[in-house]
Protein backbone atom coordinates (compact mmCIF):
# COMPACT_ATOMS: atom_id res chain seq x y z
CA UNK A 1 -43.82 87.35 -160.26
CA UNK A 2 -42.60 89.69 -157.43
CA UNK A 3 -39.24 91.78 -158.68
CA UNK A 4 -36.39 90.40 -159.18
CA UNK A 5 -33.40 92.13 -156.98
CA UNK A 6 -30.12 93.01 -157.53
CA UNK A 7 -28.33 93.83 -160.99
CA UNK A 8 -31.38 91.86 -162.78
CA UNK A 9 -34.20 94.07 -160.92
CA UNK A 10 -32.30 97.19 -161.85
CA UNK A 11 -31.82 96.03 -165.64
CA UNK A 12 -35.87 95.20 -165.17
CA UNK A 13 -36.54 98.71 -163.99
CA UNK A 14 -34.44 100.47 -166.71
CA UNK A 15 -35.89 98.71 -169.65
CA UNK A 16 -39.38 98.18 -168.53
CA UNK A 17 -39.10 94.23 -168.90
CA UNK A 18 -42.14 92.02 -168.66
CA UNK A 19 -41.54 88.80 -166.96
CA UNK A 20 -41.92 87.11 -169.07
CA UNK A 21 -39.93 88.99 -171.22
CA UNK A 22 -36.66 88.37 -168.84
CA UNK A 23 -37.46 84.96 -167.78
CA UNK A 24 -37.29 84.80 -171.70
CA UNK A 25 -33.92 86.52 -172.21
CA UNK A 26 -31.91 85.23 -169.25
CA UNK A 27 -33.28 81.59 -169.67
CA UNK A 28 -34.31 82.05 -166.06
CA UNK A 29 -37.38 80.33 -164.14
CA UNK A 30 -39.55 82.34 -162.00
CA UNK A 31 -37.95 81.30 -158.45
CA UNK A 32 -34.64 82.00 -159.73
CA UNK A 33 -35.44 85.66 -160.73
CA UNK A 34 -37.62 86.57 -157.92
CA UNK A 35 -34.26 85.54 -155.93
CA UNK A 36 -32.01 87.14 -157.90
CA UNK A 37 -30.15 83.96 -158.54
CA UNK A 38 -28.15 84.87 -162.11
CA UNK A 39 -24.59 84.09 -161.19
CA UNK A 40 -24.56 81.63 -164.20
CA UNK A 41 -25.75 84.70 -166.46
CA UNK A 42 -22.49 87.16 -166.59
CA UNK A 43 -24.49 89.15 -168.92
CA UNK A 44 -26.40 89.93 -166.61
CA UNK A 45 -24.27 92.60 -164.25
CA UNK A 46 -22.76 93.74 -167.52
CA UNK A 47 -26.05 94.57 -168.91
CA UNK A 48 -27.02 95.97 -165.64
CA UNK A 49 -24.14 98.56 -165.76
CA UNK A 50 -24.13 98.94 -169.29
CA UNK A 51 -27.78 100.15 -168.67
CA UNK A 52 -27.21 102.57 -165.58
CA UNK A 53 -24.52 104.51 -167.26
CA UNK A 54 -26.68 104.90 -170.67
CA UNK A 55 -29.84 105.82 -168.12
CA UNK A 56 -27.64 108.88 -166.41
CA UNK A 57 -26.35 110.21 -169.76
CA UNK A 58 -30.03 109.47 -171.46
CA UNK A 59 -32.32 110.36 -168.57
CA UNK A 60 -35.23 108.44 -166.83
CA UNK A 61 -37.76 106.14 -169.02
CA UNK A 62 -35.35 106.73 -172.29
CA UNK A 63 -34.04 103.26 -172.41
CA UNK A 64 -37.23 101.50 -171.82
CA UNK A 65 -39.11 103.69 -174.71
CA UNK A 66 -35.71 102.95 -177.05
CA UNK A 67 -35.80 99.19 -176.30
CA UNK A 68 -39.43 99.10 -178.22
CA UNK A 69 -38.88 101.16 -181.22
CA UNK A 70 -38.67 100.49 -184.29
CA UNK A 71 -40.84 97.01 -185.73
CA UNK A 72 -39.94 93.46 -185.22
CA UNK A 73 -37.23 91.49 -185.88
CA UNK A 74 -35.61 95.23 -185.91
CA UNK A 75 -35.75 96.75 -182.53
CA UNK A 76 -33.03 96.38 -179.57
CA UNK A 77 -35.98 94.32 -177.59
CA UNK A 78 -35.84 91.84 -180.26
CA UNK A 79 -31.84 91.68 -179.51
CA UNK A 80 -32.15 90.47 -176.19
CA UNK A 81 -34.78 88.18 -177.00
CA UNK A 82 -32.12 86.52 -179.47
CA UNK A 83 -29.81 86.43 -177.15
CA UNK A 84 -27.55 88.78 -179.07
CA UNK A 85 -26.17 90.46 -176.28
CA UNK A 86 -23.07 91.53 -177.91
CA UNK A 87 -25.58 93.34 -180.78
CA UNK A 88 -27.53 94.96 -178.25
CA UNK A 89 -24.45 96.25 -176.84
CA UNK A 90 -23.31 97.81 -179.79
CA UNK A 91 -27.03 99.27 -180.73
CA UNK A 92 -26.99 100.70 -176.58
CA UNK A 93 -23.95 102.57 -177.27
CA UNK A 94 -24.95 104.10 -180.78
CA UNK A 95 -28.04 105.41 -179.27
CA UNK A 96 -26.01 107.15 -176.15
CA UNK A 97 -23.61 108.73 -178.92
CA UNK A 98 -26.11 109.61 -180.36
CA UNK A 99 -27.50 111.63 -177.78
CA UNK A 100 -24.52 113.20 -176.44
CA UNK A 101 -24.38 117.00 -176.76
């Protein structure tokens, strides 16, 4: 699958996705990704900004190793793949306080 763009390729780029991982997680098909076509997924852009702020306060590549640690059914990748958004939300922003000087 080429990258997605917009909101969704950033989100892809900060967590280190798979495709198969976000066609997965956004219920999307390949066509629709590759074209950035998530308006019917608002979690989505608030993800995607949820994600760049955390990234500038936690540095480059720290989200994508946080999103795999741990062991299944535990770790924040396991969130998404739930569709617990509102979980993984709550999980991103104890792992920023937690970093914060």
């Amino acid at each position: 699958m080429a990258p997605p763009r917009g909101a969704l390729g950033g989100l892809v780029d900060r967590l280190g996705l798979s495709d198969e991982e976000v066609l997965a997680i956004f219920e999307l098909d390949a066509l629709g990704a590759i074209a950035g076509d998530v308006e019917h997924r608002p979690e989505v852009e608030i993800l995607a900004a949820l994600c760049a702020e955390a990234d500038e306060r936690l540095g480059p590549g720290a989200l994508a190793r946080w999103l795999r640690s741990g062991r299944p059914p535990s770790r924040p990748l396991d969130l998404l793949l739930g569709g617990d958004f509102g979980a993984f939300e709550d999980a991103l922003t104890r792992r920023v306080d937690e970093a914060a000087p």
